[in-house]
N, C-alpha and C. Protein backbone atom coordinates (compact mmCIF):
# COMPACT_ATOMS: atom_id res chain seq x y z
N UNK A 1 10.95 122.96 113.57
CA UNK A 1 10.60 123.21 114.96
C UNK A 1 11.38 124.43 115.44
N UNK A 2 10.54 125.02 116.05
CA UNK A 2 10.85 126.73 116.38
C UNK A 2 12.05 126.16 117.92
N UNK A 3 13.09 127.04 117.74
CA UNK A 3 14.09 127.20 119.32
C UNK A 3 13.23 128.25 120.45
N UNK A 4 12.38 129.09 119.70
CA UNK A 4 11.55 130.06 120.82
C UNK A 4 10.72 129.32 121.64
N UNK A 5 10.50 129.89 122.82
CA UNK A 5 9.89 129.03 123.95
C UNK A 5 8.64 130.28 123.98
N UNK A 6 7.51 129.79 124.38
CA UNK A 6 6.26 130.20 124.42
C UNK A 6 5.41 129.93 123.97
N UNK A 7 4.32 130.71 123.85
CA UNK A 7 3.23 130.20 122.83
C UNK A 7 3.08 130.45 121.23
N UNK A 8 2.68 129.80 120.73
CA UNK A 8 2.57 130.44 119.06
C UNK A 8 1.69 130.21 118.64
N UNK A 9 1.06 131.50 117.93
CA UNK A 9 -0.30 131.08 117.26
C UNK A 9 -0.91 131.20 116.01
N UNK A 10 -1.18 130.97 115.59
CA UNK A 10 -1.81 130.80 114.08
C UNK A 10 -3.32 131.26 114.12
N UNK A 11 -3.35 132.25 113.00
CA UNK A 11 -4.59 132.75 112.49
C UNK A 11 -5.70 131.49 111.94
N UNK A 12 -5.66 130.67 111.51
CA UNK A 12 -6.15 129.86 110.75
C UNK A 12 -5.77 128.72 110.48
N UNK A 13 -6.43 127.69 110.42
CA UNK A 13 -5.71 126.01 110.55
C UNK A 13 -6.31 125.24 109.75
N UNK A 14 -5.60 123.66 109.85
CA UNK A 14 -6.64 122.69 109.21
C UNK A 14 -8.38 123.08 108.99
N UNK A 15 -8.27 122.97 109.88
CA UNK A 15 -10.30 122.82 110.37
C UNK A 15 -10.37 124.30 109.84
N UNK A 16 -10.02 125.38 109.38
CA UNK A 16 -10.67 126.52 108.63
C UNK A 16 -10.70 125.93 107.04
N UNK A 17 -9.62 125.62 106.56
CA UNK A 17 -9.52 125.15 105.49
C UNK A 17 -10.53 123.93 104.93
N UNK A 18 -10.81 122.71 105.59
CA UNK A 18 -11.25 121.93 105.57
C UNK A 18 -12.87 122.61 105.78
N UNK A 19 -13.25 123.40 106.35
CA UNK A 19 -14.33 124.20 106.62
C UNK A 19 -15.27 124.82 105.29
N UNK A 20 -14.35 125.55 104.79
CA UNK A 20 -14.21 126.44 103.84
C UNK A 20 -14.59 125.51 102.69
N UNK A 21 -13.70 124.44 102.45
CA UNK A 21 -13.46 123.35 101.60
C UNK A 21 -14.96 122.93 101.46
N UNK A 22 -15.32 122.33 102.33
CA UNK A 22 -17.03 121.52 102.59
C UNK A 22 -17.78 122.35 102.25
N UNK A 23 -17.64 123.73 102.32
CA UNK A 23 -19.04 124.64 102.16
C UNK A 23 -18.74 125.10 100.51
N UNK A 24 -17.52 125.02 99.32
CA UNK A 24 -17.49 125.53 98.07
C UNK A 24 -17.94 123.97 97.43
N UNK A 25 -17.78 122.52 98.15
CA UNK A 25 -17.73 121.36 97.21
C UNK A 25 -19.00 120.40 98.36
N UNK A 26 -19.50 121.20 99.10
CA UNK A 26 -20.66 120.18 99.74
C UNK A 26 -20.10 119.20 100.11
N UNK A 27 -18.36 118.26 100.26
CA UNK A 27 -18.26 117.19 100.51
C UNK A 27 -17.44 117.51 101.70
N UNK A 28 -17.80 115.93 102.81
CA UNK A 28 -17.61 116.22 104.22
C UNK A 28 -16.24 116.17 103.84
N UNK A 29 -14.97 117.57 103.85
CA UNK A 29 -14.24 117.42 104.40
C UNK A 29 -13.67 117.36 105.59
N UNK A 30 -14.40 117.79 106.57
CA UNK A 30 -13.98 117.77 107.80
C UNK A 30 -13.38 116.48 108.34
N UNK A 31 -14.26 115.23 107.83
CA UNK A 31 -13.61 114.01 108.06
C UNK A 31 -12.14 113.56 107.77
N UNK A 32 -11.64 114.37 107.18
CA UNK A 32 -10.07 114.13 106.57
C UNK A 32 -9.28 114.73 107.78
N UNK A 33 -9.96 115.59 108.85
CA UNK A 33 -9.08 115.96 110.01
C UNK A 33 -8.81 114.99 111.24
N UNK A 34 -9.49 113.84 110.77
CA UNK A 34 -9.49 112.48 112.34
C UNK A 34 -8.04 111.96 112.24
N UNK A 35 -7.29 111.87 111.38
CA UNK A 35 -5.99 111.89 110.99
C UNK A 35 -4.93 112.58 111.61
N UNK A 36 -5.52 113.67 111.76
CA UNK A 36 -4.39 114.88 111.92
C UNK A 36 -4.22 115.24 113.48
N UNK A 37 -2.73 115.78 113.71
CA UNK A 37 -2.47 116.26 115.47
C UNK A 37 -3.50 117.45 115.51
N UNK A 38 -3.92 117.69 116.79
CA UNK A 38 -3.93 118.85 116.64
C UNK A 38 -3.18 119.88 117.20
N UNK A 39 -3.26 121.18 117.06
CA UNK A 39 -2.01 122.16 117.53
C UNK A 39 -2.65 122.15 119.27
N UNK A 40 -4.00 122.74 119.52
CA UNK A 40 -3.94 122.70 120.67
C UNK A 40 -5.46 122.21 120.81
N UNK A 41 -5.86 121.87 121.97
CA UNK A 41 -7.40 121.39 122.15
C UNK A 41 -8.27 123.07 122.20
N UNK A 42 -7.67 123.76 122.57
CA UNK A 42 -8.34 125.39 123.25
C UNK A 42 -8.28 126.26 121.54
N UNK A 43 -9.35 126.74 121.54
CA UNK A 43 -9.52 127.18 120.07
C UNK A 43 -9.93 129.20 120.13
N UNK A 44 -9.73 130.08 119.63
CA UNK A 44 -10.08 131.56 120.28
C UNK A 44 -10.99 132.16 118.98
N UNK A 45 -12.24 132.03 118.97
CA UNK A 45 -12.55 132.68 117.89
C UNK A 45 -12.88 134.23 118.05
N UNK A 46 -13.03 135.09 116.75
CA UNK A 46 -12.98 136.35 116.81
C UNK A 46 -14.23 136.64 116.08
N UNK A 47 -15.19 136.98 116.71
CA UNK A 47 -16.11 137.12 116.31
C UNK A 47 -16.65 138.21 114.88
N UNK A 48 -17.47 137.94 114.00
CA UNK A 48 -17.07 139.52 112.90
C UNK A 48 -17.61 140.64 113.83
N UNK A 49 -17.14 141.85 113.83
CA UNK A 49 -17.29 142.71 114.73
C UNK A 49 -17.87 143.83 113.35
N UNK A 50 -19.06 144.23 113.36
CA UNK A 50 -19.90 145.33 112.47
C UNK A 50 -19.52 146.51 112.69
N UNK A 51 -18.94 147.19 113.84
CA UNK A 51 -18.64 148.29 113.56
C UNK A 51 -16.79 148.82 113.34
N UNK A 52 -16.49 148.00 113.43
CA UNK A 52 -14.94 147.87 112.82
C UNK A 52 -14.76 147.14 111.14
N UNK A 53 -15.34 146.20 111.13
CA UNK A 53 -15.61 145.49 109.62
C UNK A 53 -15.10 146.14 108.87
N UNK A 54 -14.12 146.01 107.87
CA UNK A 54 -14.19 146.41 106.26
C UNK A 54 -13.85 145.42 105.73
N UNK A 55 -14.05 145.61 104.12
CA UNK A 55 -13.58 144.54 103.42
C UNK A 55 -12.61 145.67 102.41
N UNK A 56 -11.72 144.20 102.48
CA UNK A 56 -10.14 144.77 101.58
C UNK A 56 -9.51 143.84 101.13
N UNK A 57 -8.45 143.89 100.49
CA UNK A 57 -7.88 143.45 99.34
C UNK A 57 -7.54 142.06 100.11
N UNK A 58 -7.47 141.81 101.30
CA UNK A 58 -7.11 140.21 102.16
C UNK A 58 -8.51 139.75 102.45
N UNK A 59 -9.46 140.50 103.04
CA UNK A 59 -10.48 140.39 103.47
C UNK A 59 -11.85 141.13 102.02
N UNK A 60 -11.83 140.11 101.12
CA UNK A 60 -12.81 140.38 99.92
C UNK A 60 -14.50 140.04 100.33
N UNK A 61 -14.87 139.29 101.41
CA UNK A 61 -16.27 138.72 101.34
C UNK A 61 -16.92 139.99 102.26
N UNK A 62 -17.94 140.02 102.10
CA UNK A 62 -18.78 141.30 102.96
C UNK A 62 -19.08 140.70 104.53
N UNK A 63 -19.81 141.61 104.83
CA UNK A 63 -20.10 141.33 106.88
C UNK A 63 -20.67 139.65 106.88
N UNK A 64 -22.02 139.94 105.75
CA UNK A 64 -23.27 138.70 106.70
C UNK A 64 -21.91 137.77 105.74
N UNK A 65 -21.36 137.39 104.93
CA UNK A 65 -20.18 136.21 104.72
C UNK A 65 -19.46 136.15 105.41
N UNK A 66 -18.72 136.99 105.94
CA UNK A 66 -18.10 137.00 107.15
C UNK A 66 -18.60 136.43 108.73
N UNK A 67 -19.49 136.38 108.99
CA UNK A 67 -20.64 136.03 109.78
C UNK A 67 -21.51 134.80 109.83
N UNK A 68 -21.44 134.25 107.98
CA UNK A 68 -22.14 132.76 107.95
C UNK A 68 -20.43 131.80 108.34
N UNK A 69 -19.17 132.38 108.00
CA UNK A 69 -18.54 131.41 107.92
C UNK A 69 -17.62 131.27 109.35
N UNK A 70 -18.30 132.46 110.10
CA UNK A 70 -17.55 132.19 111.84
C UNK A 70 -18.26 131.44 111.89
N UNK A 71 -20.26 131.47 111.69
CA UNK A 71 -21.02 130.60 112.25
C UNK A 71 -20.64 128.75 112.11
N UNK A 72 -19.99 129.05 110.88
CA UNK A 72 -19.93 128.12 110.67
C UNK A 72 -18.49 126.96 110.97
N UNK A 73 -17.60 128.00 111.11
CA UNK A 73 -16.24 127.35 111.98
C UNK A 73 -16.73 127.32 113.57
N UNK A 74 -17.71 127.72 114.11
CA UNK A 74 -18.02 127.88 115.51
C UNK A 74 -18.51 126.25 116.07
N UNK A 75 -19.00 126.24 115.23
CA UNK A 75 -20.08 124.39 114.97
C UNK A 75 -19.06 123.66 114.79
N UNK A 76 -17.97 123.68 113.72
CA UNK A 76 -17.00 122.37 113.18
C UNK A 76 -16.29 122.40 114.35
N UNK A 77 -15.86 123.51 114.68
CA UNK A 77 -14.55 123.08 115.58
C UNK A 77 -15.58 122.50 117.42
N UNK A 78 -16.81 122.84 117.44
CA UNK A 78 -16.76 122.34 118.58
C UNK A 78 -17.67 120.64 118.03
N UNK A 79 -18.10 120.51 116.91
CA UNK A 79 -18.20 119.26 116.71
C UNK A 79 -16.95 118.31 116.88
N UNK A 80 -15.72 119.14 116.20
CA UNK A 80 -14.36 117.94 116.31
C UNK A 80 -13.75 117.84 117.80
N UNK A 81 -14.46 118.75 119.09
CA UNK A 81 -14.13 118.27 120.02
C UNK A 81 -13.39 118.98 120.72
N UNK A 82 -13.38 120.63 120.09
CA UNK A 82 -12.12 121.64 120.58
C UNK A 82 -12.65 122.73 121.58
N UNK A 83 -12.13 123.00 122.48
CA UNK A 83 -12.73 123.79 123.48
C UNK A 83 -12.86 125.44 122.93
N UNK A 84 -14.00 126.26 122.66
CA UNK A 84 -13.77 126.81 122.38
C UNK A 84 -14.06 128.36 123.02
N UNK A 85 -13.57 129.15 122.81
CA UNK A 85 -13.47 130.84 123.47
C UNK A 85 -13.93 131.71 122.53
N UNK A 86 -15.04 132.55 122.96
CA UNK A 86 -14.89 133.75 122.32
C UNK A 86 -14.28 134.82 122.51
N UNK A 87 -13.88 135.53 121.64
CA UNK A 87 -12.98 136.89 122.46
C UNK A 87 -14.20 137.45 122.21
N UNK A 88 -14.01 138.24 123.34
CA UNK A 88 -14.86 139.44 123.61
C UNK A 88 -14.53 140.53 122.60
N UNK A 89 -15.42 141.79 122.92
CA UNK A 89 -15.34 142.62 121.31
C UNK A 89 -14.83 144.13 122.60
N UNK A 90 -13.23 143.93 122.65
CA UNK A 90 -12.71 144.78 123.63
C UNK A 90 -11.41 145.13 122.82
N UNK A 91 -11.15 146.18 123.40
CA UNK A 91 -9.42 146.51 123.11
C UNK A 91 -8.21 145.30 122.93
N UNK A 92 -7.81 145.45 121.58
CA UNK A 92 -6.55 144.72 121.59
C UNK A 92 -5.75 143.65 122.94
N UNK A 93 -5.32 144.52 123.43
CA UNK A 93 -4.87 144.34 124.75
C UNK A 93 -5.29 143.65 125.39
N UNK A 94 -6.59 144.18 126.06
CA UNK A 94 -7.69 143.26 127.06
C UNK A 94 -7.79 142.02 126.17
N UNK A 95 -7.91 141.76 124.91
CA UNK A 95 -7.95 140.52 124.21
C UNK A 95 -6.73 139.42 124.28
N UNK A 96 -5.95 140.23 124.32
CA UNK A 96 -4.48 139.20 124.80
C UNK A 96 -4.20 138.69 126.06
N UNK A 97 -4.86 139.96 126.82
CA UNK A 97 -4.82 139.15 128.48
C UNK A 97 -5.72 137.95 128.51
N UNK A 98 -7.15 138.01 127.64
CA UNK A 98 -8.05 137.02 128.22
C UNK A 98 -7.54 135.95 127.31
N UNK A 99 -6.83 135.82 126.13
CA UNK A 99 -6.23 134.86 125.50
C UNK A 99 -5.45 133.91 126.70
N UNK A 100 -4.21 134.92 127.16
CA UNK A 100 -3.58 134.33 128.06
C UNK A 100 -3.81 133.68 129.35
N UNK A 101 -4.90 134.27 129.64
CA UNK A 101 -5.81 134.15 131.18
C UNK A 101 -5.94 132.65 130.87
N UNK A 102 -6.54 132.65 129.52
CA UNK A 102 -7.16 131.33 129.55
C UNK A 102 -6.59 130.01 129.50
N UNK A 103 -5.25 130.52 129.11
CA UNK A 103 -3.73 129.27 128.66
C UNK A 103 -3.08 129.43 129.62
N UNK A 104 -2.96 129.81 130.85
CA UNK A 104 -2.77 129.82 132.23
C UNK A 104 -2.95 128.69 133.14
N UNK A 105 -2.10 127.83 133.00
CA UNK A 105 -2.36 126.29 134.01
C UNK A 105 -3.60 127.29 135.19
């Protein structure tokens, strides 16, 4: 457990993994997440953005893969019940304000 006070966030979680998991072995993993805390109910997805896109040595799958598997974390996570956000396709910045806007009692 972190001593820093604020928010912290993670690129990727259970429910990506478990996601990912179901779509290489067809079997419902998602069900193995009814178990688990979750970090927060509010979820921020990043949509694939086509004219920024590359693929590289972290990022190996092309655009439309990139694109079936937001589609497809977009569905799980609001099937398991998580509120979810799109970021808009804006400057860095403006993306952190509306992150924060939104985690704003």
């Amino acid at each position: 457990m972190s001593s820093e006070a604020g928010w912290v966030f993670f690129d990727r979680g259970l429910v990506d993994a478990a996601v990912a998991l179901e779509h290489a072995t067809g079997g419902p993993a998602r069900n193995l997440l009814a178990s688990h805390d979750r970090y927060h109910e509010r979820v921020f997805m990043t949509p694939p953005w086509p004219e920024i896109y590359v693929t590289e040595k972290e990022r190996q799958h092309d655009l439309a893969e990139a694109i079936a598997e937001y589609d497809r974390l977009v569905i799980a996570y609001r099937e398991l019940g998580y509120e979810t956000f799109i970021l808009p396709k804006v400057a860095v910045e403006d993306r952190a304000d509306f992150v924060l806007r939104h985690l704003s009692p």
